[in-house]
N, C-alpha and C. Protein backbone atom coordinates (compact mmCIF):
# COMPACT_ATOMS: atom_id res chain seq x y z
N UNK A 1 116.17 167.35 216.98
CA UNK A 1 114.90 167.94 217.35
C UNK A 1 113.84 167.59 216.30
N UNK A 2 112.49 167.18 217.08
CA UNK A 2 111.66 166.87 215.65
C UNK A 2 111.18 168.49 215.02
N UNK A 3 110.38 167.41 213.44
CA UNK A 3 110.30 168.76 213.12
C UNK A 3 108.63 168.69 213.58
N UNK A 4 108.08 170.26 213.17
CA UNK A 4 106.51 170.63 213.50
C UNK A 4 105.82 170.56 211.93
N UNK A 5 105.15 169.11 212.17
CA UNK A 5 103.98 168.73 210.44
C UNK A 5 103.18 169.56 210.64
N UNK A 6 103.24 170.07 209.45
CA UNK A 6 101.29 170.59 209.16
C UNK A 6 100.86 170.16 207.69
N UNK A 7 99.31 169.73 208.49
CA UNK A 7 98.71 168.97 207.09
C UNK A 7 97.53 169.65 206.62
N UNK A 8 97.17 170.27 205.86
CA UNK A 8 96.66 171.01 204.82
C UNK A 8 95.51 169.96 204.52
N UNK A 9 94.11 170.37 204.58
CA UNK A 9 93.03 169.28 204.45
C UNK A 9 92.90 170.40 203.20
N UNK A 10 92.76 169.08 202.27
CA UNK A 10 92.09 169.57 200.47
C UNK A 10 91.32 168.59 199.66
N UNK A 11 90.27 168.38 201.10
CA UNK A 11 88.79 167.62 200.33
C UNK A 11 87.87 168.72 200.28
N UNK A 12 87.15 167.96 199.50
CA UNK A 12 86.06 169.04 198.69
C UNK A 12 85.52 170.11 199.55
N UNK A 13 85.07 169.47 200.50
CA UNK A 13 84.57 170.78 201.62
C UNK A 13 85.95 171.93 202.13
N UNK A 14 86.88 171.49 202.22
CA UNK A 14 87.88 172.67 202.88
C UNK A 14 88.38 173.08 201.86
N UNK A 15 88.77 172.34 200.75
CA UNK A 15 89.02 173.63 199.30
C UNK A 15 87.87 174.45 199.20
N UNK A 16 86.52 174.04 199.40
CA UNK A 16 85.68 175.06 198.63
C UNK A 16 85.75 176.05 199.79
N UNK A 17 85.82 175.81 200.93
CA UNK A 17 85.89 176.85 201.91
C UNK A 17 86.97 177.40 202.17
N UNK A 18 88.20 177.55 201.47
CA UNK A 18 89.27 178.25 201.47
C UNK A 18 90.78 177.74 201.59
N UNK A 19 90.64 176.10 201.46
CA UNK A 19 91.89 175.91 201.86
C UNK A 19 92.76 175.71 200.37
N UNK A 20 92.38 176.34 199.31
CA UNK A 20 92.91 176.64 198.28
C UNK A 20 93.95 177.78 198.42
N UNK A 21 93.99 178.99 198.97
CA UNK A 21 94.38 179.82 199.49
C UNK A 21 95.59 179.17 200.56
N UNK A 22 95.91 178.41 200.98
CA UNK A 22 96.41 178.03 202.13
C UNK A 22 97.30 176.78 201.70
N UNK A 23 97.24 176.89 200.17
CA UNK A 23 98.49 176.51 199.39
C UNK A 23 99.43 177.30 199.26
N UNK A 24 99.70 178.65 199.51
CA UNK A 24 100.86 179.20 199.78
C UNK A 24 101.36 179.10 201.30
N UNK A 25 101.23 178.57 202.22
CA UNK A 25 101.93 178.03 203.38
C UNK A 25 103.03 177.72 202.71
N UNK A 26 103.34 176.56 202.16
CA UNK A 26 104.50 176.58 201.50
C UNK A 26 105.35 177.06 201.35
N UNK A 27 105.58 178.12 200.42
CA UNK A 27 106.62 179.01 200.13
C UNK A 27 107.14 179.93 201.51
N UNK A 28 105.62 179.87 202.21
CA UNK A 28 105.65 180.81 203.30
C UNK A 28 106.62 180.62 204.43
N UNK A 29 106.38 178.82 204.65
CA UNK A 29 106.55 178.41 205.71
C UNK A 29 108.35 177.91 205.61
N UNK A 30 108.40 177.60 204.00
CA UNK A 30 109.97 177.39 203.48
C UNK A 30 111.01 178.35 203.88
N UNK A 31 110.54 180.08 203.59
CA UNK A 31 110.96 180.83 203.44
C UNK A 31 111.31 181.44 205.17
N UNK A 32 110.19 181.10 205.89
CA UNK A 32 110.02 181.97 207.47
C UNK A 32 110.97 180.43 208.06
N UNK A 33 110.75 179.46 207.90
CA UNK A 33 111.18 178.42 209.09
C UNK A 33 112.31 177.43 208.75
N UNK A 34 112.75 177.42 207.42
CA UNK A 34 113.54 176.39 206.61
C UNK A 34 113.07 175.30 206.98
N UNK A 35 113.84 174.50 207.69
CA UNK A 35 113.44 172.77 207.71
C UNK A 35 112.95 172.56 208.58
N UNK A 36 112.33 173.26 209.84
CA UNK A 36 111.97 172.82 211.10
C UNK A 36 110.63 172.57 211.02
N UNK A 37 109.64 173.31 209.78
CA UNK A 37 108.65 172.65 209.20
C UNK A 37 108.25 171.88 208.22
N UNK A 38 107.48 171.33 208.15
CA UNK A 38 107.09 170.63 207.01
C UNK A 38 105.73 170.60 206.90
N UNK A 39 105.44 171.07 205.85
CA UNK A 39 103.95 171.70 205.14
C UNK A 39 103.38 170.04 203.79
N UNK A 40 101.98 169.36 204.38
CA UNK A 40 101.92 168.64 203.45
C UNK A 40 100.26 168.81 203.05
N UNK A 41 100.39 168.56 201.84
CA UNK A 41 98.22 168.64 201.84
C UNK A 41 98.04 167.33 201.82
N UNK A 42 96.66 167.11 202.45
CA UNK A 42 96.36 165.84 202.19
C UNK A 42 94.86 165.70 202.08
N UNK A 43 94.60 164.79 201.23
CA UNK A 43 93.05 164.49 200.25
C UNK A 43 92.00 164.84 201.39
N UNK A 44 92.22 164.76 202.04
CA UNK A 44 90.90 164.33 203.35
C UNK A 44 91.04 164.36 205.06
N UNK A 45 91.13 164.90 205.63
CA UNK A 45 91.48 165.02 207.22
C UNK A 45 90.28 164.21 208.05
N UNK A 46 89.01 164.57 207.54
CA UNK A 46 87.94 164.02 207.73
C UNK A 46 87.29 164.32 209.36
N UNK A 47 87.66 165.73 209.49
CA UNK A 47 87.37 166.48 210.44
C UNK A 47 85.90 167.45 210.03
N UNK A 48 85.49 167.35 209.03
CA UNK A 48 84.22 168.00 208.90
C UNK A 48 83.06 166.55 209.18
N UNK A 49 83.70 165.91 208.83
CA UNK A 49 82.82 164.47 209.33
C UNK A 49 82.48 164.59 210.61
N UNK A 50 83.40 164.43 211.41
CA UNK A 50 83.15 164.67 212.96
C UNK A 50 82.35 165.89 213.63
N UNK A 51 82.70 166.84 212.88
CA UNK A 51 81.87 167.90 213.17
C UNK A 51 80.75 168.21 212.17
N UNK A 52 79.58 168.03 212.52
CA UNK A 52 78.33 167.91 211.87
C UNK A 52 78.14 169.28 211.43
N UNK A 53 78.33 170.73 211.30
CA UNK A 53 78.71 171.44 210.81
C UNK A 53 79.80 171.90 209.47
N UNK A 54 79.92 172.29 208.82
CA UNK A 54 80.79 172.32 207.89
C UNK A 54 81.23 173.88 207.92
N UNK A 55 80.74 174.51 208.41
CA UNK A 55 81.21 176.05 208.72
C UNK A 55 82.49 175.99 208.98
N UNK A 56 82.86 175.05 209.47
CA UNK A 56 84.22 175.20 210.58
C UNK A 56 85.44 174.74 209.20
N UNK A 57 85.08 174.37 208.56
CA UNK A 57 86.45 174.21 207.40
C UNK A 57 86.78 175.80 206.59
N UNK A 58 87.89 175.59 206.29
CA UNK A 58 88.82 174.68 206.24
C UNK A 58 89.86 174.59 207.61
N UNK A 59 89.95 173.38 207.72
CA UNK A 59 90.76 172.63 208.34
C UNK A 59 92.35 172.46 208.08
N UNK A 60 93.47 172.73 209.12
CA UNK A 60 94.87 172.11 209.64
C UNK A 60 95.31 171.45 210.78
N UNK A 61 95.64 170.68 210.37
CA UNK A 61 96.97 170.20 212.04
C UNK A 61 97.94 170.61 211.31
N UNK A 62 98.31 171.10 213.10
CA UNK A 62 99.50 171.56 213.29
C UNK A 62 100.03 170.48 214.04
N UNK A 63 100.84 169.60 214.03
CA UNK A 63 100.92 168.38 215.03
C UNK A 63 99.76 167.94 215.38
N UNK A 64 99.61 167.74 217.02
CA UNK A 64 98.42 167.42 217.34
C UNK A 64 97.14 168.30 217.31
N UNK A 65 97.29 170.00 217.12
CA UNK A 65 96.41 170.59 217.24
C UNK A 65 95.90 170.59 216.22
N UNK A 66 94.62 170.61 215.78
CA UNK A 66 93.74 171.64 215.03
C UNK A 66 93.35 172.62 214.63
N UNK A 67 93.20 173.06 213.63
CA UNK A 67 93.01 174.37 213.46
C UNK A 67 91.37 174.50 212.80
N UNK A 68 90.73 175.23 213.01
CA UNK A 68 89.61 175.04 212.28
C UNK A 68 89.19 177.01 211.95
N UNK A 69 88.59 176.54 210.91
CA UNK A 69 88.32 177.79 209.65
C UNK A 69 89.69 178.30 209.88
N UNK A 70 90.50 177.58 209.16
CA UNK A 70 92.19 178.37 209.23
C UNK A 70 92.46 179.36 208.40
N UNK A 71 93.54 179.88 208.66
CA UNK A 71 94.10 181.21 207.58
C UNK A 71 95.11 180.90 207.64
N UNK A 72 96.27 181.80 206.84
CA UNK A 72 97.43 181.76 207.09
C UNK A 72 98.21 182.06 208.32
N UNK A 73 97.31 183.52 208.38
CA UNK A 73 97.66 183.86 210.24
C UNK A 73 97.40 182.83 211.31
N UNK A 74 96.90 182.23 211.20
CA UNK A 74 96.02 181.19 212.73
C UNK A 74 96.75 180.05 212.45
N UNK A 75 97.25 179.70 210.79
CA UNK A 75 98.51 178.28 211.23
C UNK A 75 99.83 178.84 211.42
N UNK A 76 100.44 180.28 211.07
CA UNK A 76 101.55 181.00 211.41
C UNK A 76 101.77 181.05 212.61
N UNK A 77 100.75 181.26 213.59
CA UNK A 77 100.64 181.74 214.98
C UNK A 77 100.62 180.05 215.72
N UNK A 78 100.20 179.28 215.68
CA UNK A 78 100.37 177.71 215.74
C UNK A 78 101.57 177.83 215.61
N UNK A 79 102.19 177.24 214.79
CA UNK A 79 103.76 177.42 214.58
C UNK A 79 104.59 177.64 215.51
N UNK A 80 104.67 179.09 215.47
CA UNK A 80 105.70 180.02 216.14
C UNK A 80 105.29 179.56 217.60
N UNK A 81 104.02 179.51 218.17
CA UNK A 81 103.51 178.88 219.55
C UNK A 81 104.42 177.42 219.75
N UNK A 82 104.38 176.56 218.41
CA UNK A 82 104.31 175.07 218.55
C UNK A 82 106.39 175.54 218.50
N UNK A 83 107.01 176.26 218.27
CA UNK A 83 108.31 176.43 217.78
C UNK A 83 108.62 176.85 219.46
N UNK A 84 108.29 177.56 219.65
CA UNK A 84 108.27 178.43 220.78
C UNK A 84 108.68 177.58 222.06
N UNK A 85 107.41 176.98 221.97
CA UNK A 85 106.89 175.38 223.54
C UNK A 85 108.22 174.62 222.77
N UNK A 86 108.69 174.15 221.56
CA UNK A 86 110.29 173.16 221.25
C UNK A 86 111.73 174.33 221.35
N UNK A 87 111.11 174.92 221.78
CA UNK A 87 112.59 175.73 222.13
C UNK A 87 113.49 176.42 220.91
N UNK A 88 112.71 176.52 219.47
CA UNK A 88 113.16 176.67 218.50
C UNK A 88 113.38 177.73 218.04
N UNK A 89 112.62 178.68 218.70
CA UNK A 89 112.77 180.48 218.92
C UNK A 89 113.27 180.90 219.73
């Protein structure tokens, strides 16, 4: 079964807007899902580009979805949705 990526945007705009905070996914996601996730940050998603707004960061994918102005709750709930639809719950 594959597993469900999530990528953690930590360019300048979504750290300053909170995705500093959203470095504990990690532990979170280790601890709630073992291996069926995998939690990675990465420099730049480049989804505030596209959206001419910057309100909307910080930014995740969850696979193919998006998450925009994320929390922990709103990529938790992704997840368990994205776990859910793979039959993993």
């Amino acid at each position: 079964m594959a597993k469900v990526n999530v990528k953690i945007c930590m360019g300048t705009t979504c750290f300053v807007m909170g995705s500093s905070q959203l470095q504990d996914l990690v532990d979170i996601v280790n601890k709630r899902y073992g291996e069926d996730v995998v939690v990675v940050g990465s420099t730049c998603l480049n989804y505030c580009t596209d959206n001419s707004e910057y309100s909307k960061a910080p930014y995740v994918k969850v696979d193919d979805v998006i998450i925009q102005e994320a929390t922990i709750d709103k990529v938790l709930q992704e997840i368990d949705r994205k776990l859910k639809e793979d039959g993993k719950q």
